[in-house]
Protein backbone atom coordinates (compact mmCIF):
# COMPACT_ATOMS: atom_id res chain seq x y z
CA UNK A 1 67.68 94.94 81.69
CA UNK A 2 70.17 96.31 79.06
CA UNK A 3 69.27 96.53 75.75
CA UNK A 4 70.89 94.42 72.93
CA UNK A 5 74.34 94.34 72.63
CA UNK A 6 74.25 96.62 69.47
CA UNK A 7 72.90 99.26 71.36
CA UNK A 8 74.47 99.28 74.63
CA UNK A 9 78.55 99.02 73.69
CA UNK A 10 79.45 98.93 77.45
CA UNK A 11 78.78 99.26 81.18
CA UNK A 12 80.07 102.94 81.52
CA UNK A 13 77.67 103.76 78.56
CA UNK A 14 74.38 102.37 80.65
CA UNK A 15 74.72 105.69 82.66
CA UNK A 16 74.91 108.72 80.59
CA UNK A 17 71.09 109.18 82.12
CA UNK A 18 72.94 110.40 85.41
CA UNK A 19 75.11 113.03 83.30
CA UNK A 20 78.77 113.58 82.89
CA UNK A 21 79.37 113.66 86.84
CA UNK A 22 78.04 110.21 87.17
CA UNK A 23 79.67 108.76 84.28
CA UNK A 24 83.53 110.46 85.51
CA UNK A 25 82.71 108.94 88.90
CA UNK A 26 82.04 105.41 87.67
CA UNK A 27 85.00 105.59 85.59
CA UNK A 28 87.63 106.74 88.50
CA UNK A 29 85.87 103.96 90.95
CA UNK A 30 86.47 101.56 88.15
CA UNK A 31 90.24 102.19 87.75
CA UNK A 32 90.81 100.95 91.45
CA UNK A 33 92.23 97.77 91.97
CA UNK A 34 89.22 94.94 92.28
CA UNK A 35 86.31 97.38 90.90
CA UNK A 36 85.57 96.84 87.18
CA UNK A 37 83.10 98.76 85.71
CA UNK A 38 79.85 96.73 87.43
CA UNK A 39 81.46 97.13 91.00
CA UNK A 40 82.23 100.84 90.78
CA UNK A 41 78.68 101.41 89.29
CA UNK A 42 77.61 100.02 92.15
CA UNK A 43 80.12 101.91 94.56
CA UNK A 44 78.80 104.86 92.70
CA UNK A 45 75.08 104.15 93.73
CA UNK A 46 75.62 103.68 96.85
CA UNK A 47 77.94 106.65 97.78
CA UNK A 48 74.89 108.53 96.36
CA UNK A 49 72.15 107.39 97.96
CA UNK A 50 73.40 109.04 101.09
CA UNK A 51 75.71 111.42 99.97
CA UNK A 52 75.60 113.40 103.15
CA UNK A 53 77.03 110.31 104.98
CA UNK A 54 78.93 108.74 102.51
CA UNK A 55 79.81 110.53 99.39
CA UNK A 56 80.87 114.02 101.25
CA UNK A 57 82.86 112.43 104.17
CA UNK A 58 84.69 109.87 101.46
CA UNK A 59 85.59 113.44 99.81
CA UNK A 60 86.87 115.06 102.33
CA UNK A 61 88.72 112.13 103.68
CA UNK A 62 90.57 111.80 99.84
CA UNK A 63 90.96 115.27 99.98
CA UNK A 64 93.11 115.62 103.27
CA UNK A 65 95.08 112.08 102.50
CA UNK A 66 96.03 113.95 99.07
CA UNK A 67 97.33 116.86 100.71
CA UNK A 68 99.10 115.48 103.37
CA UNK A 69 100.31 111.85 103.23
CA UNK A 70 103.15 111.43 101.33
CA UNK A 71 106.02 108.83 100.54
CA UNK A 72 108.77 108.44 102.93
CA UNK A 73 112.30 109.40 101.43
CA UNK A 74 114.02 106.68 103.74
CA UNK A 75 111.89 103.52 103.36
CA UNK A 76 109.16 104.57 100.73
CA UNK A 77 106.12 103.95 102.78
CA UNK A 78 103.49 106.52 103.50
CA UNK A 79 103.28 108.51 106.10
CA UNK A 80 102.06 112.35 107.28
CA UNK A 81 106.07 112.97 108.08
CA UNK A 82 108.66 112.37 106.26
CA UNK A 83 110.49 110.74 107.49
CA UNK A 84 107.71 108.10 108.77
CA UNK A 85 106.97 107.59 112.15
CA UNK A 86 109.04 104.13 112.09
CA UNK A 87 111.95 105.58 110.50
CA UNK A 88 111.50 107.96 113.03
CA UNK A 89 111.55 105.97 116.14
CA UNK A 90 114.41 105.34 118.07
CA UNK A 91 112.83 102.10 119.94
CA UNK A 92 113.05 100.13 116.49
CA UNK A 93 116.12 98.07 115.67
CA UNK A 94 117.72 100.43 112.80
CA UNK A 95 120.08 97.65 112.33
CA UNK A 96 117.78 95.31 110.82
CA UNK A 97 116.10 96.27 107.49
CA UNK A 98 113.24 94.10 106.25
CA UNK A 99 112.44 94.42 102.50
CA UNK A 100 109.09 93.88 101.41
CA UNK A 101 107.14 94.83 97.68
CA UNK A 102 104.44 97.09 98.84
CA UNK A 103 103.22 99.07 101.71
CA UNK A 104 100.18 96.59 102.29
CA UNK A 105 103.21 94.28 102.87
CA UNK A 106 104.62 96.41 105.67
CA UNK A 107 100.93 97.27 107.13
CA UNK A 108 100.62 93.65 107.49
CA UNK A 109 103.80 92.73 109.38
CA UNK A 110 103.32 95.18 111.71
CA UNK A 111 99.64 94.10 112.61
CA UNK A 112 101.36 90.45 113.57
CA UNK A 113 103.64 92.72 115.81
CA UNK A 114 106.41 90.48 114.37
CA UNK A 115 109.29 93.35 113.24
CA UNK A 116 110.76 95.22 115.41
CA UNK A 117 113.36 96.91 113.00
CA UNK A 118 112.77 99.02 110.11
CA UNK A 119 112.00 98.94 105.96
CA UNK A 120 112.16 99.52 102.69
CA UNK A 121 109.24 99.36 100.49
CA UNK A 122 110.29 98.48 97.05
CA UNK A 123 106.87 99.88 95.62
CA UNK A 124 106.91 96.28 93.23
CA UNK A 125 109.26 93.85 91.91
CA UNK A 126 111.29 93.55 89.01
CA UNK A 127 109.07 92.16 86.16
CA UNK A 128 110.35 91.43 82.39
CA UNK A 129 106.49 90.53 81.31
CA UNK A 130 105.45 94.31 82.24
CA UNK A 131 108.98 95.75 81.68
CA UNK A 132 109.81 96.70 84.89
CA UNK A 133 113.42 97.00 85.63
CA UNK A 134 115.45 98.03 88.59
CA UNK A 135 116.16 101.44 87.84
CA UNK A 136 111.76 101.28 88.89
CA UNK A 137 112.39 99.99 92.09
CA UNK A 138 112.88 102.05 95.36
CA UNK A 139 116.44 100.01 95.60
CA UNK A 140 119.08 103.21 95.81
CA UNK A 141 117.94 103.97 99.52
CA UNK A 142 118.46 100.77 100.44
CA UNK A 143 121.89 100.62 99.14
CA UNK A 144 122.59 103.94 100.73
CA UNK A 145 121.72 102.72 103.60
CA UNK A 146 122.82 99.42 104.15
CA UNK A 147 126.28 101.34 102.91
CA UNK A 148 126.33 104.08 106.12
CA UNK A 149 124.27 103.66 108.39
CA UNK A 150 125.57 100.27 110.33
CA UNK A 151 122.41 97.89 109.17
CA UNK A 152 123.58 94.02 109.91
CA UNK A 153 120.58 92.29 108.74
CA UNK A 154 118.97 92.97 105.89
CA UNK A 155 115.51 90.42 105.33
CA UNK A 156 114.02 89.90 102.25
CA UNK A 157 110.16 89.26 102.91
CA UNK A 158 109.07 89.09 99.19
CA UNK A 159 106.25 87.54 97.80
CA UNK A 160 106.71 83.82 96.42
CA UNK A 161 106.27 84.32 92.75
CA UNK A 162 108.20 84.27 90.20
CA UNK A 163 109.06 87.88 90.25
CA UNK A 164 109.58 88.21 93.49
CA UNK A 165 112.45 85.76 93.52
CA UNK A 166 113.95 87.07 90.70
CA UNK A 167 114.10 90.39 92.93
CA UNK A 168 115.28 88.55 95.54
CA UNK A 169 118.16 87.18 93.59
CA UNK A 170 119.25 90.48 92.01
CA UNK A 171 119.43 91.81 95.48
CA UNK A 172 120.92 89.10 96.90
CA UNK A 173 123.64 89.81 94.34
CA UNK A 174 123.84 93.73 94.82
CA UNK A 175 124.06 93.37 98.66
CA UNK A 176 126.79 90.72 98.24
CA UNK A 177 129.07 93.74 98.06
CA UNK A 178 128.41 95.26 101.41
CA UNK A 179 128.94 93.98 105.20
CA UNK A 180 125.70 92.77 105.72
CA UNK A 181 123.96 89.33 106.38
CA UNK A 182 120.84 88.82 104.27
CA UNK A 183 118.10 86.60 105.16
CA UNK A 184 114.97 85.03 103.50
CA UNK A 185 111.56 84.57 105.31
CA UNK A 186 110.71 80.91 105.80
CA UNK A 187 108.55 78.56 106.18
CA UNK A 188 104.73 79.39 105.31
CA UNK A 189 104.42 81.46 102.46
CA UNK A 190 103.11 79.34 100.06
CA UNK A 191 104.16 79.65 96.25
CA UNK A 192 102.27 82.42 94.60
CA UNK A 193 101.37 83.78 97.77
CA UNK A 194 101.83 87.56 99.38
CA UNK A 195 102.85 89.11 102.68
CA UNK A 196 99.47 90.87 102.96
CA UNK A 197 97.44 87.79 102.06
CA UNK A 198 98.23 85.45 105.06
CA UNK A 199 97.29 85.15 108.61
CA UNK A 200 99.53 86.77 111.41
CA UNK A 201 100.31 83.37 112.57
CA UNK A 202 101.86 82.24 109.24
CA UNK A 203 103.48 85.97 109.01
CA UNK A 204 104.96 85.29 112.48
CA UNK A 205 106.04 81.16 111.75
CA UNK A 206 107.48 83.06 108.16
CA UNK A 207 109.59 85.86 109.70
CA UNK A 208 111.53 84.09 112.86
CA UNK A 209 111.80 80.86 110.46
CA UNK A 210 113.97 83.18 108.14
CA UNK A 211 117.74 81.90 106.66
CA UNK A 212 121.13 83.23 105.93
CA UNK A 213 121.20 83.40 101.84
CA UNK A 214 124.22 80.86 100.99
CA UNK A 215 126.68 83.83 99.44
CA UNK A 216 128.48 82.77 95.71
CA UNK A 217 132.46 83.83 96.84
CA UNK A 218 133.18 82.87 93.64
């Protein structure tokens, strides 16, 4: 049990017994997404208890990832070419670009076998409550190629939250310019709700339900 408050200020604190090593490892683990400082401890603890099949493998895994995947300079996603291996392939439908927020996005489009064109990972949405503005977005390769490279459909598949129609909007506006029709997925993504957070069924229903955006000529 920890001792009173007074003398145990936090979580990361309860382990200096394990040394420096222990205590940096907790605190990486706990800067992922979903561990606080309780989960990672216990990540920690149980990386070490079999280090030989956990810990070293995990390593060397992180290690080779680091050196060699790296961001795609036509869609943004990651790959181990550049460009990716979807860019890359001349069986997809280049004409058709589907926009999504992150790579988990994209990961989970293609496991509903849904899309058979290409994308463009935005790496987030616009957001004035963390300050993120467009000049943060991976927009320009879109625009370059929606501008050259004879793309006729361009989908935005963006979460349903608030900042993800505002990003929808100011693209909606910015593609306005160009020969292009621009769709919306459908049906099935419920508000507040993310690409990589639904079934493939709802994915699928969400994708081939998707609408022409009603253009402002004025």
């Amino acid at each position: 049990m920890c001792p009173p408050a007074s003398s145990c200020p936090s979580d990361l604190a309860w382990h200096r017994t394990g040394g420096i090593e222990l205590e940096r490892l907790i605190q990486l683990l706990s800067r992922l997404p979903g561990l606080g400082p309780r989960s990672a401890r216990r990540a920690a603890l149980s990386l070490l208890a079999e280090p030989e099949r956990r810990l070293v493998p995990l390593a060397q895994a992180m290690q080779e990832a680091a050196a060699r995947i790296q961001s795609c300079e036509v869609c943004g996603t990651l790959d181990v070419t550049n460009p990716c291996m979807i860019c890359s392939d001349p069986d997809r439908d280049h004409s058709v670009i589907c926009v999504v927020e992150h790579v988990s996005d994209l990961w989970a489009l293609e496991r509903a076998m849904v899309h058979r064109g290409v994308y463009q990972v935005l790496g987030g949405t616009l957001s004035a409550l963390l300050g993120r503005g467009p000049e943060e977005l991976n927009t320009q390769s879109l625009f370059r190629r929606v501008g050259s490279d004879g793309v006729s459909e361009v989908i935005l598949a963006l979460g349903a939250t608030v900042d993800g129609a505002a990003t929808s909007h100011w693209l909606e506006d910015r593609l306005a310019r160009y020969d292009v029709t621009v769709t919306r997925v459908g049906r099935g993504v419920p508000m507040g709700g993310t690409l990589d957070g639904l079934d493939d069924g709802t994915l699928v229903a969400a994708l081939m339900a998707r609408r022409p955006v009603a253009r402002d000529d004025g």
